[in-house]
Protein backbone atom coordinates (compact mmCIF):
# COMPACT_ATOMS: atom_id res chain seq x y z
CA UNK A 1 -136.96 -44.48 -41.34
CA UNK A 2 -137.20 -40.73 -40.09
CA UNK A 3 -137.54 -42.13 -36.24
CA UNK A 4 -133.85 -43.81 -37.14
CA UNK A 5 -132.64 -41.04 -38.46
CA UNK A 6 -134.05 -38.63 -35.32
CA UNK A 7 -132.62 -41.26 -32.73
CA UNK A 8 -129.14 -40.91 -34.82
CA UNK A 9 -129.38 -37.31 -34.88
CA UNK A 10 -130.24 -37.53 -30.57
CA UNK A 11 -127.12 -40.13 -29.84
CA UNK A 12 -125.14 -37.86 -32.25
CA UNK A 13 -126.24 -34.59 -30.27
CA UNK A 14 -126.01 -35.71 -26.74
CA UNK A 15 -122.59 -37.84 -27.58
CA UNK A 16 -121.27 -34.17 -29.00
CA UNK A 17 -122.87 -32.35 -25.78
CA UNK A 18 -120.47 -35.22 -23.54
CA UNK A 19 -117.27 -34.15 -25.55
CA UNK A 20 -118.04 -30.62 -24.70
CA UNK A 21 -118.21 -30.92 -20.97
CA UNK A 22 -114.89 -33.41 -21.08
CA UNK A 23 -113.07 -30.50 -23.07
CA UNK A 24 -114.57 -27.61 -20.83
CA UNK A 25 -112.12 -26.02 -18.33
CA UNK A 26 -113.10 -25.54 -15.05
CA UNK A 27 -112.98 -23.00 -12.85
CA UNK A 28 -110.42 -22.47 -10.37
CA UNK A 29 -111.28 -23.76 -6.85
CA UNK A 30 -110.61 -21.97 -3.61
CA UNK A 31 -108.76 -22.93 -0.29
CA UNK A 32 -108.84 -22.36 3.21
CA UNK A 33 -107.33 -23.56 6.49
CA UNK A 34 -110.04 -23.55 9.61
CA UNK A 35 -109.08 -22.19 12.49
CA UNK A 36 -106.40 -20.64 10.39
CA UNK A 37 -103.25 -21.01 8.71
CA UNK A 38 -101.30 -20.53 11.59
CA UNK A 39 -101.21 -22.82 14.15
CA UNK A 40 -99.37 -24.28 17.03
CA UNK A 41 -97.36 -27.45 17.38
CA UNK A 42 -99.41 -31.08 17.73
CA UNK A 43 -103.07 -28.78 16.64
CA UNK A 44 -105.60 -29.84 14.30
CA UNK A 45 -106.59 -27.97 10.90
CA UNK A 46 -109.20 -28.37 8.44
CA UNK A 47 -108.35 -27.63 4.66
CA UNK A 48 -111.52 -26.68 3.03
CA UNK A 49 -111.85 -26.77 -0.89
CA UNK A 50 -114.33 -25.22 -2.30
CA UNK A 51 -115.87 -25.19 -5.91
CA UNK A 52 -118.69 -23.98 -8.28
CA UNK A 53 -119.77 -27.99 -9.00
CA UNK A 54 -121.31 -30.44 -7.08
CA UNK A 55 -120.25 -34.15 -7.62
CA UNK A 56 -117.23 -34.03 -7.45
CA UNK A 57 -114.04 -35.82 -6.54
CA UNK A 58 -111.58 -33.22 -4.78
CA UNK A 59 -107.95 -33.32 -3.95
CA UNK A 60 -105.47 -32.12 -1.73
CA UNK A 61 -101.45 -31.74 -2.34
CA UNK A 62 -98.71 -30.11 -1.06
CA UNK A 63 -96.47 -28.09 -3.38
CA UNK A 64 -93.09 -29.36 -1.47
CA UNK A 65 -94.31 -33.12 -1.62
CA UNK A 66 -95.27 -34.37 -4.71
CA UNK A 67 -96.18 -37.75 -2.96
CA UNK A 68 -98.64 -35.78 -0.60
CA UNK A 69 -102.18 -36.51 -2.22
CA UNK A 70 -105.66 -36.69 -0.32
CA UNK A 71 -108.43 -37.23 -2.67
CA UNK A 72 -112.48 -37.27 -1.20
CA UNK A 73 -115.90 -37.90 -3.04
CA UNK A 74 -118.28 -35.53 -2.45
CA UNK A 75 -121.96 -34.52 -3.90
CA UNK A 76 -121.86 -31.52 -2.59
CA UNK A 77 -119.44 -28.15 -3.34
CA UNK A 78 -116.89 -28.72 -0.72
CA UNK A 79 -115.06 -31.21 1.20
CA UNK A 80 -113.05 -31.11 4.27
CA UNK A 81 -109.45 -32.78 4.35
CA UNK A 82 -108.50 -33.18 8.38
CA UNK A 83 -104.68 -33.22 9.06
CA UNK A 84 -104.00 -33.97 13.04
CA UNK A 85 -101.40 -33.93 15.62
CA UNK A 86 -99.38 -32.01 13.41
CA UNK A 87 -95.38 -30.89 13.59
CA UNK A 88 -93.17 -27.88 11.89
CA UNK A 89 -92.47 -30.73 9.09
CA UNK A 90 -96.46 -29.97 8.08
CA UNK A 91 -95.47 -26.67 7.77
CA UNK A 92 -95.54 -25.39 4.02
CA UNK A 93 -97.66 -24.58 0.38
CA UNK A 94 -100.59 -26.72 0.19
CA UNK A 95 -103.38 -26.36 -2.65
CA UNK A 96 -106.61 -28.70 -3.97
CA UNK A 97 -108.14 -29.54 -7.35
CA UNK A 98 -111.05 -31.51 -7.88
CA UNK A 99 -112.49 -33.24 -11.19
CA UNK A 100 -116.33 -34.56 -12.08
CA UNK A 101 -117.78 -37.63 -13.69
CA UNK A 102 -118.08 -35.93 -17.06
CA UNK A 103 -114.89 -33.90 -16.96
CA UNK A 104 -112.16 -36.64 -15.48
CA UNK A 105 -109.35 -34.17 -15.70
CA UNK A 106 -108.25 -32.17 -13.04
CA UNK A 107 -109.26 -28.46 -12.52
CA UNK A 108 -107.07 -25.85 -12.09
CA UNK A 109 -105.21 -25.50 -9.39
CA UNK A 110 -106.21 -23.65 -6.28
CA UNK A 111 -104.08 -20.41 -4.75
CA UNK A 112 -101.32 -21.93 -2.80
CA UNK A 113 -102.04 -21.94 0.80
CA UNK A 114 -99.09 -21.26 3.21
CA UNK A 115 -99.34 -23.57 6.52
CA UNK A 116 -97.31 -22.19 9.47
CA UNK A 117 -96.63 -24.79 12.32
CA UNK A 118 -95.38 -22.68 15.67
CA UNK A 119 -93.63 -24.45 18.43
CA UNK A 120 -96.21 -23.93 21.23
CA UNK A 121 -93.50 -24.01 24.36
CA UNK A 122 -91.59 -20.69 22.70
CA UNK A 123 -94.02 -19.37 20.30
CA UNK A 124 -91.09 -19.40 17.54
CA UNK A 125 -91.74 -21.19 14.29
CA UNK A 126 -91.02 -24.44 14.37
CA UNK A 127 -87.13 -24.56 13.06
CA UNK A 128 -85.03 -27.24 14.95
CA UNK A 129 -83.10 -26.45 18.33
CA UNK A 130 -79.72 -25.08 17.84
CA UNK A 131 -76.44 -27.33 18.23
CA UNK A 132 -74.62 -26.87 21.25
């Protein structure tokens, strides 16, 4: 009878201890662009999200595209999102969440990351050619 009633009590406690991670905010992740934030016409750049959790499934949107969504598993704190080959139409706010196993909501969002494309043949910033 009092084993019952301690394995109750155990179920009862850890169940409580799962509701209280799922209900727990987390903390904010942060963002960067390797090489950099600005860069030239048909380059590479590596978003890096970082958080304070490992395990984690991470995301990567764009503020101007609400269809623009890159999601990557990861055990440990980071992960790396690759865009290549890329054009002024890249250009703009982009920002990453991420979520774990016990949470499966989203964390907050990220600081909004502003991607500048450049037009490498004039150095200028990308806008489209003037009409003649």
């Amino acid at each position: 009878m009092v084993s019952a009633v301690l394995s109750l009590l155990c179920l009862g406690l850890c169940l409580g201890s799962e509701d209280e991670m799922k209900n727990e905010k987390l903390p904010k992740p942060h963002l960067r662009a390797l090489p950099g934030s600005e860069i030239e016409r048909h380059s590479n750049v590596t978003f890096q999200c970082q958080s304070e959790v490992q395990n984690a499934t991470f995301m990567l949107g764009k503020l101007q595209d609400s269809g623009y969504k890159q999601e990557q598993n990861t055990v440990g704190q980071h992960a790396e999102f690759l865009l290549v080959d890329l054009d002024p139409e890249d250009a703009g706010q982009y920002f990453c969440a991420y979520r774990t196993m016990a949470s499966h909501e989203w964390s907050e969002k990220s600081d909004h990351l502003q991607l500048t494309v450049t037009d490498n043949l004039d150095g200028g910033r990308g806008s489209p050619p003037a009409k003649k």
